[in-house]
Protein backbone atom coordinates (compact mmCIF):
# COMPACT_ATOMS: atom_id res chain seq x y z
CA UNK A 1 -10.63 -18.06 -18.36
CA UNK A 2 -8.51 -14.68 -18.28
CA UNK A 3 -8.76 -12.70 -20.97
CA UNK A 4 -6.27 -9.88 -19.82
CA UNK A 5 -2.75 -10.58 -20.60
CA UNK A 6 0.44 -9.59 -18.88
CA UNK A 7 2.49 -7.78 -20.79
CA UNK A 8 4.24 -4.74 -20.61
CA UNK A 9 3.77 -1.64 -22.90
CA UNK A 10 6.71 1.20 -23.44
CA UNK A 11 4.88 4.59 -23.74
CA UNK A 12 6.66 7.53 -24.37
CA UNK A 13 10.27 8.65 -24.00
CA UNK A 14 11.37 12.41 -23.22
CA UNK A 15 14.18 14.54 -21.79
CA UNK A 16 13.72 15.53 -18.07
CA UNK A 17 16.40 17.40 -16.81
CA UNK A 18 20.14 17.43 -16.49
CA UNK A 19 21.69 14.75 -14.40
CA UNK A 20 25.44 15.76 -14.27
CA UNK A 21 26.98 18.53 -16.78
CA UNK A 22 27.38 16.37 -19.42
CA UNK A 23 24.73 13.34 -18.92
CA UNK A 24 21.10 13.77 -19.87
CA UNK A 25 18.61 11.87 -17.59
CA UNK A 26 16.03 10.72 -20.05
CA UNK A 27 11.88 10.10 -18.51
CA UNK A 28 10.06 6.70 -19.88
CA UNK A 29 6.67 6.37 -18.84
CA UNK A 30 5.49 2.12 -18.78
CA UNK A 31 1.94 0.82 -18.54
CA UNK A 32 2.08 -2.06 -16.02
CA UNK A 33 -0.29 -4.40 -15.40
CA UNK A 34 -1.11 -4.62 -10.96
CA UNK A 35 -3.14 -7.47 -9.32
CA UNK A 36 -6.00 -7.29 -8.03
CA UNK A 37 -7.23 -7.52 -4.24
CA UNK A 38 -8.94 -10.74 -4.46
CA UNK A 39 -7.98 -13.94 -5.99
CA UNK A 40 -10.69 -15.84 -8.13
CA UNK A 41 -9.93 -19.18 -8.60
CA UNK A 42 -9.29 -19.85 -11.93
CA UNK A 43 -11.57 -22.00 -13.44
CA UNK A 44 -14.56 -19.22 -12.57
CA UNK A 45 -15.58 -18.19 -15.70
CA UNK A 46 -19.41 -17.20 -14.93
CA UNK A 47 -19.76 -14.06 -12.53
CA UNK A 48 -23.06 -13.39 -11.28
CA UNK A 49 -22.86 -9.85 -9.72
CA UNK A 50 -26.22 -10.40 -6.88
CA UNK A 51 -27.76 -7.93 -4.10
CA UNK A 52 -27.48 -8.82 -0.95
CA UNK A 53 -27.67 -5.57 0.98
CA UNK A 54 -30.57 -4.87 3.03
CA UNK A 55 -31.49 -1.16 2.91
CA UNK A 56 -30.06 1.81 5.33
CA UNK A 57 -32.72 3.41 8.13
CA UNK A 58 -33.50 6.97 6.34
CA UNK A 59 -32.43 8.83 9.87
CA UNK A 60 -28.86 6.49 10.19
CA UNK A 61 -25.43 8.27 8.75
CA UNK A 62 -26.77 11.29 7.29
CA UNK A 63 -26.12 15.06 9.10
CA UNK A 64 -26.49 18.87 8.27
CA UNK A 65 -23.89 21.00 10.54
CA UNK A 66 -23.55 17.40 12.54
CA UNK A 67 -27.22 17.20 13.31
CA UNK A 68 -28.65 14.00 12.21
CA UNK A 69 -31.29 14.66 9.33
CA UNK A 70 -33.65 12.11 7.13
CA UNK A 71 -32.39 10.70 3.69
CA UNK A 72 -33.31 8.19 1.65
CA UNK A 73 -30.52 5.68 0.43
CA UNK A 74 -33.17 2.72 -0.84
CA UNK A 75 -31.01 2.79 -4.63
CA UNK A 76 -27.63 3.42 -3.28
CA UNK A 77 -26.84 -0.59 -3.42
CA UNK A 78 -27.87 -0.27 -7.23
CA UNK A 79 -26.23 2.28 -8.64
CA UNK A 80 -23.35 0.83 -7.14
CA UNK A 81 -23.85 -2.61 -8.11
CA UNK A 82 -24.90 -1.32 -11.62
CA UNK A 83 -21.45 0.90 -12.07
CA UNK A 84 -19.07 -2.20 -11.00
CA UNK A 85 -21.63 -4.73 -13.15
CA UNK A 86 -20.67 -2.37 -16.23
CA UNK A 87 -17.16 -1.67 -16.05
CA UNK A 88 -16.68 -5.62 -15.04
CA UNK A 89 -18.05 -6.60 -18.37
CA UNK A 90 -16.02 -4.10 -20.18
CA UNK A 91 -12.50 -5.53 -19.48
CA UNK A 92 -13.64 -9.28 -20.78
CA UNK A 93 -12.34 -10.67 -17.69
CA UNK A 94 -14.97 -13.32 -17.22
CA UNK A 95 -16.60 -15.28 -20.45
CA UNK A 96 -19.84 -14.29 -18.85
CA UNK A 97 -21.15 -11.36 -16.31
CA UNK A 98 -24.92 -11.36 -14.97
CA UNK A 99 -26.44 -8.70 -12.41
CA UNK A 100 -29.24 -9.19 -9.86
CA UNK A 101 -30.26 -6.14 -8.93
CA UNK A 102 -33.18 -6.75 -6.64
CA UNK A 103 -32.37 -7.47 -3.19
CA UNK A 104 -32.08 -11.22 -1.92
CA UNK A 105 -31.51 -9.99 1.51
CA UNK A 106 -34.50 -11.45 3.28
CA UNK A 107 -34.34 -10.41 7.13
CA UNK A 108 -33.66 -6.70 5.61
CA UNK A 109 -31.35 -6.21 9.19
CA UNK A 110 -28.97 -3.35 8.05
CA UNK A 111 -26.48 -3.91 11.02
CA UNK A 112 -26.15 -7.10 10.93
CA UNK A 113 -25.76 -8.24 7.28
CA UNK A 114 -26.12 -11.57 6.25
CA UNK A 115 -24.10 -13.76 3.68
CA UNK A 116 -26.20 -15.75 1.13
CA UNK A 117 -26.64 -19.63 2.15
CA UNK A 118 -25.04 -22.10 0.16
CA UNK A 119 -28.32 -23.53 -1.12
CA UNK A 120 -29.20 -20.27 -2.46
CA UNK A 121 -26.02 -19.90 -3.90
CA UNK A 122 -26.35 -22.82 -6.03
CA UNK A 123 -30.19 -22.12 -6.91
CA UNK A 124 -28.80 -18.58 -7.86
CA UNK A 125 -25.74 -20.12 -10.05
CA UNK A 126 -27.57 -22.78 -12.06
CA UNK A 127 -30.83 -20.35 -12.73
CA UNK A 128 -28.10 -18.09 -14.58
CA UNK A 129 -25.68 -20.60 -15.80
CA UNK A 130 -23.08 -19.04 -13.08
CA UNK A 131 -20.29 -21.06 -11.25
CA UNK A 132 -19.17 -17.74 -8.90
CA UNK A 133 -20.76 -14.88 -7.19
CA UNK A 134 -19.94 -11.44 -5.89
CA UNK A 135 -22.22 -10.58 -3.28
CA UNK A 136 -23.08 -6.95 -1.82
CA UNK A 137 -24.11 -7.94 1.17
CA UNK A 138 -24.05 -4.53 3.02
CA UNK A 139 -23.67 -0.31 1.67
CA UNK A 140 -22.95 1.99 4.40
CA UNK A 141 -23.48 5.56 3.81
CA UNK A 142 -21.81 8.68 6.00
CA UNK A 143 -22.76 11.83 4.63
CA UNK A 144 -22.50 15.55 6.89
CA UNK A 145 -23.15 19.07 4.87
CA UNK A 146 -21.04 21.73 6.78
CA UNK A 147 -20.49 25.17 5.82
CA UNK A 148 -18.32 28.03 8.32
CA UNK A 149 -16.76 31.59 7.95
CA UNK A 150 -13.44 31.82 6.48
CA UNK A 151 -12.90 35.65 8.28
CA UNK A 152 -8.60 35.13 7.97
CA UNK A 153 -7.85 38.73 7.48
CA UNK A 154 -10.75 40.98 6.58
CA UNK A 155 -10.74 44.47 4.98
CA UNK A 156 -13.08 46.42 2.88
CA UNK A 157 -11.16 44.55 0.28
CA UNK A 158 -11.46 41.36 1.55
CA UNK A 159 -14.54 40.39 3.18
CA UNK A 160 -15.16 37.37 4.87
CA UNK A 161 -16.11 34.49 3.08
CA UNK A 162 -18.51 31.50 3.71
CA UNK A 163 -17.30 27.87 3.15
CA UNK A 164 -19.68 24.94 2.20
CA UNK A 165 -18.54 21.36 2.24
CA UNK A 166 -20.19 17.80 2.13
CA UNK A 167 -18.20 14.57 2.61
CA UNK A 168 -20.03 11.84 1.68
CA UNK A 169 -18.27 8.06 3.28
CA UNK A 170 -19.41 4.74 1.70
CA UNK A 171 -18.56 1.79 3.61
CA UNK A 172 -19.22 -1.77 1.32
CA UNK A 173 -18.64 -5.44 2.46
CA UNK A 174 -18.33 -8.03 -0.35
CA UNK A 175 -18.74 -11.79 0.20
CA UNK A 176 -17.53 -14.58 -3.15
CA UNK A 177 -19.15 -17.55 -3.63
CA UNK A 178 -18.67 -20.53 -5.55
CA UNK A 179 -20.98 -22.78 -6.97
CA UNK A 180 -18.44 -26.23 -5.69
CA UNK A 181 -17.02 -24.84 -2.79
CA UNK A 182 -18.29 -24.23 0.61
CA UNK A 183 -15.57 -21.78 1.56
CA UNK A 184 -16.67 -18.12 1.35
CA UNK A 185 -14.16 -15.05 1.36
CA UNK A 186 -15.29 -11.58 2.47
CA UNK A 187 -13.76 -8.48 1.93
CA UNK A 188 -14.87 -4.70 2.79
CA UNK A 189 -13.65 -1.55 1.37
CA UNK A 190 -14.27 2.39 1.55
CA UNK A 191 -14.29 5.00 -0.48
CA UNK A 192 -15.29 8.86 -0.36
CA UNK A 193 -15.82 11.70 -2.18
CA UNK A 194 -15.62 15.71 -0.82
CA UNK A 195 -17.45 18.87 -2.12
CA UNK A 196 -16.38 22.42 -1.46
CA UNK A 197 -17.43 25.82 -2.44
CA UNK A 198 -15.90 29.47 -0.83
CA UNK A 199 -17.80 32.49 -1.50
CA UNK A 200 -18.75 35.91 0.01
CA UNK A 201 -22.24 34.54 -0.18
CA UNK A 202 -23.54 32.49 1.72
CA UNK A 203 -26.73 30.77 -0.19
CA UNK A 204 -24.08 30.75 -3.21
CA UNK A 205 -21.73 28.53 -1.47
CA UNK A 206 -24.67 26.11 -0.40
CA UNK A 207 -25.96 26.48 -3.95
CA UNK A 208 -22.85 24.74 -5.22
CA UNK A 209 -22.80 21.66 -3.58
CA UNK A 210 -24.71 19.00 -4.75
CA UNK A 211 -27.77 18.45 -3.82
CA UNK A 212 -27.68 15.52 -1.35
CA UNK A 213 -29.80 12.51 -2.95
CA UNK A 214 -27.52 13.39 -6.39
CA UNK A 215 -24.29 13.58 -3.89
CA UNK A 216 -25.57 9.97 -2.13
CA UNK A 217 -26.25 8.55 -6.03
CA UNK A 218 -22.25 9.82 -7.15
CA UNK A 219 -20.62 8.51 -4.18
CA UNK A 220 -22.48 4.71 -4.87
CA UNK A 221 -21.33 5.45 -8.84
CA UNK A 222 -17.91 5.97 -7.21
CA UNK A 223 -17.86 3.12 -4.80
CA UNK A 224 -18.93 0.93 -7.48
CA UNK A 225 -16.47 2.30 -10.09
CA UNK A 226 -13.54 2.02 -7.70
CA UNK A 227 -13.90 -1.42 -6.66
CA UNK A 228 -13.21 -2.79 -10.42
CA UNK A 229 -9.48 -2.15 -9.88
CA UNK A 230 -10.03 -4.31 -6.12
CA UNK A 231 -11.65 -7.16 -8.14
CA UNK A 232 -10.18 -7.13 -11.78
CA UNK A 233 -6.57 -6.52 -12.86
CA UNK A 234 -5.26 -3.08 -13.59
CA UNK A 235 -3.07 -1.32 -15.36
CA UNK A 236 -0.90 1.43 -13.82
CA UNK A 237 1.45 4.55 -15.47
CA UNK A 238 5.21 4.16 -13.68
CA UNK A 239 8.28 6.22 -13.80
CA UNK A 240 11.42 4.90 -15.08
CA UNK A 241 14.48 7.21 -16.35
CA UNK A 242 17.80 5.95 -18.32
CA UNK A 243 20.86 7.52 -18.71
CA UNK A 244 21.81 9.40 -21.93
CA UNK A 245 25.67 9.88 -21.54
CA UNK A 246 27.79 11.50 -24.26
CA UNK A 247 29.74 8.01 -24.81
CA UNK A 248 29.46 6.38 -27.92
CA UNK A 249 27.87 3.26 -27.12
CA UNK A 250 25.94 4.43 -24.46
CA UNK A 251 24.33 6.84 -27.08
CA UNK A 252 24.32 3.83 -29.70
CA UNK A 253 22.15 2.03 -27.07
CA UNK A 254 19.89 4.94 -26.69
CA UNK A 255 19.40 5.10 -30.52
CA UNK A 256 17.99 0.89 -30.03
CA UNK A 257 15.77 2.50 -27.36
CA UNK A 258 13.95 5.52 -29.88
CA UNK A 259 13.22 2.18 -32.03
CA UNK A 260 11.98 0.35 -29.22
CA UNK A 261 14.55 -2.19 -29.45
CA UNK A 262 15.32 -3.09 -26.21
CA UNK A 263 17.34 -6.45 -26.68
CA UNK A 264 19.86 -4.55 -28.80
CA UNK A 265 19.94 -1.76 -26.09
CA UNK A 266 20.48 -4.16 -23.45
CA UNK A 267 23.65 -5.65 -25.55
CA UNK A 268 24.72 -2.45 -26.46
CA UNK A 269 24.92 -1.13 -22.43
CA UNK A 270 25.90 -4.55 -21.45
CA UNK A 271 29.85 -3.82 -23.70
CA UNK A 272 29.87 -0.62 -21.92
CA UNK A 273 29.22 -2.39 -18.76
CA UNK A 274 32.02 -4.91 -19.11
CA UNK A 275 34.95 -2.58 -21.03
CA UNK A 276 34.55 0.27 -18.86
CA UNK A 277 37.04 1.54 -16.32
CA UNK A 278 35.08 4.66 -14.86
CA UNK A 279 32.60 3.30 -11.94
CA UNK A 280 30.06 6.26 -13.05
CA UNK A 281 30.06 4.82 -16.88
CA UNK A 282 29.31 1.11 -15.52
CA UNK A 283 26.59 2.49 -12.91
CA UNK A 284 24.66 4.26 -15.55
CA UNK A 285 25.08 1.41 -17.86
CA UNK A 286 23.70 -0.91 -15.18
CA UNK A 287 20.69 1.30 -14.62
CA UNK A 288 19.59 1.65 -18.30
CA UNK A 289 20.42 -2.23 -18.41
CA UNK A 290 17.83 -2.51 -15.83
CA UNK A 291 15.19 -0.62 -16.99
CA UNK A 292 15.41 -2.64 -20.38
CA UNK A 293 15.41 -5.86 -18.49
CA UNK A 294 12.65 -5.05 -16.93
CA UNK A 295 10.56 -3.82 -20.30
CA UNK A 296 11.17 -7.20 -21.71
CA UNK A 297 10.09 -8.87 -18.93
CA UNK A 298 13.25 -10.23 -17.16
CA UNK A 299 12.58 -8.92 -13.63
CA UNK A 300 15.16 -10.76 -11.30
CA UNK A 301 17.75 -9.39 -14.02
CA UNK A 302 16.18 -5.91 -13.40
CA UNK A 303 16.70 -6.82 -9.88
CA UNK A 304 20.42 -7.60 -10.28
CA UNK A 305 21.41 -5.10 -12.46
CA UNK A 306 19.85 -2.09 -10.15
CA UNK A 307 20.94 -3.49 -7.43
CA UNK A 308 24.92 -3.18 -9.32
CA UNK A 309 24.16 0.30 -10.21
CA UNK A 310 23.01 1.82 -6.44
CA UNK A 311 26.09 -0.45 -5.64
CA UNK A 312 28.68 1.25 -7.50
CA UNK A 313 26.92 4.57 -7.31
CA UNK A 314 27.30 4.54 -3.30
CA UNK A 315 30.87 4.91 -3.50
CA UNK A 316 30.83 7.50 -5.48
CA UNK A 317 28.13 10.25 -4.17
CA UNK A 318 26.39 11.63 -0.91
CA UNK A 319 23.89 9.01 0.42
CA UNK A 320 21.24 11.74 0.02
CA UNK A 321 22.11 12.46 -3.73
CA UNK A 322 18.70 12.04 -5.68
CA UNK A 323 20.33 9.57 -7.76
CA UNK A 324 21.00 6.90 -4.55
CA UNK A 325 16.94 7.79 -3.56
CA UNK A 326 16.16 7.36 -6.97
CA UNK A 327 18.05 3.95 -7.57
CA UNK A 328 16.61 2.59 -4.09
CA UNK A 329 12.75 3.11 -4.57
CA UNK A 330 13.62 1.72 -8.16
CA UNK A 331 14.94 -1.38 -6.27
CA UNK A 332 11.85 -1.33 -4.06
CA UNK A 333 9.39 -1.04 -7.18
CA UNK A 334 11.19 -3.98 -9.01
CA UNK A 335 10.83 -6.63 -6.11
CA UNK A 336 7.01 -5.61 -5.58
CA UNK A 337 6.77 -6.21 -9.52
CA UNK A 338 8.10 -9.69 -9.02
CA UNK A 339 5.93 -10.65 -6.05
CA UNK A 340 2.75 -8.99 -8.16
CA UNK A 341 3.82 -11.01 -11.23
CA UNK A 342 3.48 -14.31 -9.64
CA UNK A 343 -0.07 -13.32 -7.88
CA UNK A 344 -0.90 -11.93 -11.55
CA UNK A 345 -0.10 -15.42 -13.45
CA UNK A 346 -2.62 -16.82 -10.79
CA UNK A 347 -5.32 -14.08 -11.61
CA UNK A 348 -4.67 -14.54 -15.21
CA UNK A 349 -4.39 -17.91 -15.48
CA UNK A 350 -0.85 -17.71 -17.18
């Protein structure tokens, strides 16, 4: 079924800054791939994207200067549907993905939203050749325009300025379905987007905010855009630095890692590791031992190996040096990779 595979990419590598006087701290940047917030199981191959919500009362969520106002929010559930429909089908997660935009919410009660019923979920599915659906079954909208003097400290040269804001607060509840299974999961999220604009005139700073239907339609672009990364796989920029001391075969190691060859760098490190006498030498060996462990894919050696380095470290600087910090959210980031990998081979079907 899953397309996406889980592997890990090595970037870029540059010089930071200087760790001691005579050991450069070298940046790596890694493209990791994160798990999603729901679990599909894995023979769903068919995802039918269908609307569910019923549509917000015009006079409900929306406010000027906190005074409630009329808006109309009737395609809110479709742009947002339509966003998440496109960027779903972009990442060749599922063999197929269908949208229904037109509403199959049938009582139309916006505060109490209702969940499709199994026999409609199985008309749905075999209509469009589907075996799971992601149901919208309910877009909340929270959107207040505000705008106040910023006076601070006003001079000929400084007049007082006016301040314009809208906040706009979506609010979306998700139900999956499956075409053999009875058991439905439900999930809701929220999301938001904020507009400001400062100037000495007043109409000017109104002016540039968005005008509220286009403010309502970005935030349900938004909403839907956001939620791929809740539903799909994603991949995520991380940190990682090595240690580029002036000894020989720690620099011979670094010259595997410029040719991205991280199994000789790892046996390169690992002599320094073993032969050296200096507890400094074998913690930064350990770290950049680490780091390539984890770039080929070997977490729980990542694990050990970072773990030796804060270790040895400890002993010999403050407990608040940058390095210890460093080496301890490092740690931190390596046992959340493990957990993630095994909820990723379930996503992925690997």
């Amino acid at each position: 079924m899953r397309t996406t595979k889980l592997k890990i990419f090595f970037i870029a590598i540059g010089l930071i800054f200087l760790s001691t006087s005579c050991t450069t701290l070298l940046y790596t940047s890694l493209d990791v791939l994160r798990p999603a917030k729901v679990n599909f199981d894995e023979d769903a191959n068919d995802l039918l994207i269908v609307n569910n919500a019923a549509v917000q009362p015009p006079n409900f969520g929306h406010k000027t200067k906190n005074k409630n106002i009329i808006v109309r929010t009737d395609s809110v559930s479709i742009f947002c549907l339509g966003a998440l429909t496109e960027d779903i089908e972009s990442k060749n997660f599922f063999k197929s993905v269908q949208l229904i935009p037109k509403s199959q919410n049938i009582a139309n009660d916006f505060n109490d939203p209702s969940t499709l019923s199994k026999a409609l979920v199985n008309k749905l599915c075999i209509e469009n050749h589907s075996n799971i659906i992601l149901s919208l079954d309910k877009i909340k909208i929270n959107d207040n325009l505000n705008e106040f003097n910023n006076e601070g400290e006003v001079s000929f040269t400084n007049p007082p300025t006016y301040i314009a804001s809208l906040e706009v607060k979506v609010e979306s509840h998700w139900s999956i379905h499956y075409l053999n299974k009875l058991a439905v999961e439900k999930v809701q999220f929220r999301d938001s987007l904020y507009w400001e604009f400062e100037s000495i005139n007043r109409t000017t700073a109104l002016n540039n905010i968005p005008k509220r239907a286009d403010a309502l339609v970005d935030a349900a672009l938004y909403a839907g855009h956001n939620s791929l990364n809740r539903f799909i796989p994603y991949w995520d920029k991380v940190d990682r630095y090595l240690y580029n001391s002036p000894n020989k075969l720690m620099k011979k190691g670094m010259d595997s890692v410029y040719v991205k060859n991280w199994k000789s760098a790892i046996y390169i490190w690992k002599t320094v590791y073993r032969s050296s006498n200096y507890n400094l030498l074998k913690a930064q060996s350990a770290n950049n031992i680490a780091v390539a462990y984890e770039i080929v894919g070997d977490i729980d050696n990542a694990i050990i190996f970072a773990l030796d380095s804060h270790y040895l470290l400890s002993f010999m600087t403050y407990p608040e040096s940058k390095d210890l910090f460093r080496l301890k959210n490092y740690i931190e980031e390596l046992k959340q990779r493990k957990n993630e990998i095994d909820i990723l081979k379930k996503q992925i079907g690997n």
